[in-house]
N, C-alpha and C. Protein backbone atom coordinates (compact mmCIF):
# COMPACT_ATOMS: atom_id res chain seq x y z
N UNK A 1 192.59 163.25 25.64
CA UNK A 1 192.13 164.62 25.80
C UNK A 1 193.33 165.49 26.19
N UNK A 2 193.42 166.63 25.49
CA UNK A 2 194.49 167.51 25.96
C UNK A 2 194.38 168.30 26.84
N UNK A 3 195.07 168.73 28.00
CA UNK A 3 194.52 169.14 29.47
C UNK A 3 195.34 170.09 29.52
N UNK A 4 196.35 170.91 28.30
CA UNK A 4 197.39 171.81 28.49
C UNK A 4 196.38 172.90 29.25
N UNK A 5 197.51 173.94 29.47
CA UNK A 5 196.78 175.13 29.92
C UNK A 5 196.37 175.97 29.16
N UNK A 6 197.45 175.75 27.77
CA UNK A 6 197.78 176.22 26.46
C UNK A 6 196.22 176.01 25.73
N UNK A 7 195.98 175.00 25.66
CA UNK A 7 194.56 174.63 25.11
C UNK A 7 193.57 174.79 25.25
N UNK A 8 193.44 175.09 26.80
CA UNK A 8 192.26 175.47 27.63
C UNK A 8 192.12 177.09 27.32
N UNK A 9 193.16 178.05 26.90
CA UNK A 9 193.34 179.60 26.82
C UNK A 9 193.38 179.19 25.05
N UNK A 10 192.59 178.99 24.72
CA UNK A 10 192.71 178.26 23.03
C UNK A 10 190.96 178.58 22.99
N UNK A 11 190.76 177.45 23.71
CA UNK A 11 188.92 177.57 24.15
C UNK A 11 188.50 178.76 24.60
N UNK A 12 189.10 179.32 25.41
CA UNK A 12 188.42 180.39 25.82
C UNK A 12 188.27 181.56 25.33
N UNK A 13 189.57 181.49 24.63
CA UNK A 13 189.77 182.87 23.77
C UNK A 13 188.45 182.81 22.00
N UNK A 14 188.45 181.52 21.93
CA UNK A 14 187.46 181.19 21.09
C UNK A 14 186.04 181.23 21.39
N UNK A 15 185.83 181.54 22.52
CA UNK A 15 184.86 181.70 23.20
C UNK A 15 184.16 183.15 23.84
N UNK A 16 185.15 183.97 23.42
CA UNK A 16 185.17 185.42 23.70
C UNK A 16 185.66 186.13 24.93
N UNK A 17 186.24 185.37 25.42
CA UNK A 17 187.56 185.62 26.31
C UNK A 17 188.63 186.50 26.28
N UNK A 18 188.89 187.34 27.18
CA UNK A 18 189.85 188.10 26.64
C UNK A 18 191.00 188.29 27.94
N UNK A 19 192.50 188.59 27.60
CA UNK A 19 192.86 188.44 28.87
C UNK A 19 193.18 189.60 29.57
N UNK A 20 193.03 189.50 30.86
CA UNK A 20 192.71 190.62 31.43
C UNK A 20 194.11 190.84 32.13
N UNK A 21 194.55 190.21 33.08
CA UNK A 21 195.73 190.36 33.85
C UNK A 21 196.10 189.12 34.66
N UNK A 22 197.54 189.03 34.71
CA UNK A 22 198.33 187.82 35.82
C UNK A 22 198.43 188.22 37.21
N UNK A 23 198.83 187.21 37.87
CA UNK A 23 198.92 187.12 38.92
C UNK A 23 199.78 186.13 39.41
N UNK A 24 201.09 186.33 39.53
CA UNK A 24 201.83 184.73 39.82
C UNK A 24 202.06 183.92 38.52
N UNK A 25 201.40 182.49 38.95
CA UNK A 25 201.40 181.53 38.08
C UNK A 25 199.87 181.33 37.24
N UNK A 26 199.05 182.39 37.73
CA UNK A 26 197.14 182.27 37.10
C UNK A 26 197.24 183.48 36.52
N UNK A 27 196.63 183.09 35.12
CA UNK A 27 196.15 184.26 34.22
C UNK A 27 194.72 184.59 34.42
N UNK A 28 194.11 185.20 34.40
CA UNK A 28 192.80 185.99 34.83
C UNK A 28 192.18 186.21 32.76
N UNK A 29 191.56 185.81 32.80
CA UNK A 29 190.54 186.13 31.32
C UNK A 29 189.01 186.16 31.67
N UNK A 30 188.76 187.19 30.84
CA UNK A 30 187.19 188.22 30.79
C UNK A 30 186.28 187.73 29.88
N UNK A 31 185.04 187.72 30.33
CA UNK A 31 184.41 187.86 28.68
C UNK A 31 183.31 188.94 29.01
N UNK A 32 183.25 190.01 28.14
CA UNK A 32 182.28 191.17 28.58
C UNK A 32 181.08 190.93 28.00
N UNK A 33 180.85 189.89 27.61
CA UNK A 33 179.45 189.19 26.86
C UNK A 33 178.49 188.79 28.19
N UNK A 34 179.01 187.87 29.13
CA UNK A 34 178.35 187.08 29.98
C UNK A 34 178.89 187.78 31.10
N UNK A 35 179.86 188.84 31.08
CA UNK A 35 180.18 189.48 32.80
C UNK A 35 181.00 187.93 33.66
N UNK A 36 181.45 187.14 32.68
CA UNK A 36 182.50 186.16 33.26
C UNK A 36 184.07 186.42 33.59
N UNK A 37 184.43 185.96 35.19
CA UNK A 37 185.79 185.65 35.22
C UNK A 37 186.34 184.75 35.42
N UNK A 38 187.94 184.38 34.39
CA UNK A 38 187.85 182.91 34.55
C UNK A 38 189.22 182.91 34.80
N UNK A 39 189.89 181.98 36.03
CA UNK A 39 191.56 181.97 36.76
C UNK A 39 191.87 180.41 35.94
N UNK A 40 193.17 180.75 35.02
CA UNK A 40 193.80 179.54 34.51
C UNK A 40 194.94 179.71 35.33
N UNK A 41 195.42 178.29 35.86
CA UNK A 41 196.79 177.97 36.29
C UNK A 41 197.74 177.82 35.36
N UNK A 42 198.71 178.68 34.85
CA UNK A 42 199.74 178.07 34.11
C UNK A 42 200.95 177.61 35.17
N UNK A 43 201.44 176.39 35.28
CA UNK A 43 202.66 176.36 36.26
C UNK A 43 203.69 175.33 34.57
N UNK A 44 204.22 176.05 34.11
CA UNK A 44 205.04 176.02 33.42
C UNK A 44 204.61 174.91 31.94
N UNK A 45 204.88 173.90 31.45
CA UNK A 45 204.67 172.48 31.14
C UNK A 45 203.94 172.03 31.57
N UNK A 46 202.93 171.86 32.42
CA UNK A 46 202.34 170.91 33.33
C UNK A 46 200.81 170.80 33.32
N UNK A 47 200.38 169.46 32.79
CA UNK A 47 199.24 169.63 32.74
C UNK A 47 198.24 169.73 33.97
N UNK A 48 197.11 170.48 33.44
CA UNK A 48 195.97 170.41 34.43
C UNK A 48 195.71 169.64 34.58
N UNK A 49 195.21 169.48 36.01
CA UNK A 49 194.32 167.84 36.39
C UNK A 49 193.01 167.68 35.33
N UNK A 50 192.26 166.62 35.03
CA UNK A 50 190.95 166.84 34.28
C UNK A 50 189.71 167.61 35.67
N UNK A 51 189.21 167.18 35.90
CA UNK A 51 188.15 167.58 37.05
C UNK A 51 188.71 169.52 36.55
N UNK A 52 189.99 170.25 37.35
CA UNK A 52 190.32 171.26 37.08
C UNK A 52 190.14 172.11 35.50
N UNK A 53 190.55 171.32 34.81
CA UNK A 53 189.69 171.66 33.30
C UNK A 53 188.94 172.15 33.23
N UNK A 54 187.66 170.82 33.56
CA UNK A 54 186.56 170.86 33.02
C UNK A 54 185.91 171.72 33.88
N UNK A 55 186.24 171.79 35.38
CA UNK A 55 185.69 172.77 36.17
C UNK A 55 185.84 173.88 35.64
N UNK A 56 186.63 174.44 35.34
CA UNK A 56 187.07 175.93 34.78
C UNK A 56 185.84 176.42 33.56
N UNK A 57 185.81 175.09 32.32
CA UNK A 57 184.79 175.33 31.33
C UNK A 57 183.83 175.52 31.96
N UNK A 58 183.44 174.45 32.61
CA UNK A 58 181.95 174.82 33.64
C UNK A 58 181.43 176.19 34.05
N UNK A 59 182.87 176.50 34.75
CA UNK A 59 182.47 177.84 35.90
C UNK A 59 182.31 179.11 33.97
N UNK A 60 182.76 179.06 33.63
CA UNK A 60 183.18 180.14 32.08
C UNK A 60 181.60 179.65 31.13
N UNK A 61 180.95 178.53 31.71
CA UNK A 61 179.62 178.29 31.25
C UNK A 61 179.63 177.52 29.40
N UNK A 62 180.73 177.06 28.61
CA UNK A 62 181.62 176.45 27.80
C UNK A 62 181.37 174.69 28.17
N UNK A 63 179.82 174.10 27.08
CA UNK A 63 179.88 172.63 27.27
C UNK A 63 180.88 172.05 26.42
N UNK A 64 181.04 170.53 26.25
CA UNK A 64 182.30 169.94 25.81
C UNK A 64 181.68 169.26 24.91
């Protein structure tokens, strides 16, 4: 399973996601469909933990 951060902002944007603004090392993406906000960690190369992933799809309401 690919756990990039890259991949996960792949899904979401496919999902109707849009990005809203950074902060640091977390990008902030919208979706004005469901009134969702969703914080991705980018810290450079580095993958997300899984649990962190899948939590993120979870919280953005996105089954697998």
């Amino acid at each position: 399973m690919n756990l990039s951060p890259k991949y996960l902002i792949e899904i979401l944007k496919l999902n109707g996601f849009v990005f809203k603004r950074v902060k640091g090392s977390h990008q902030v993406y919208y979706n004005s469909d469901n009134n969702k906000t969703v914080i991705v960690p980018v810290h450079g190369n580095k993958d997300l933990k899984k649990g962190t992933f899948l939590a993120i799809l979870k919280h953005a309401g996105i089954s697998i």
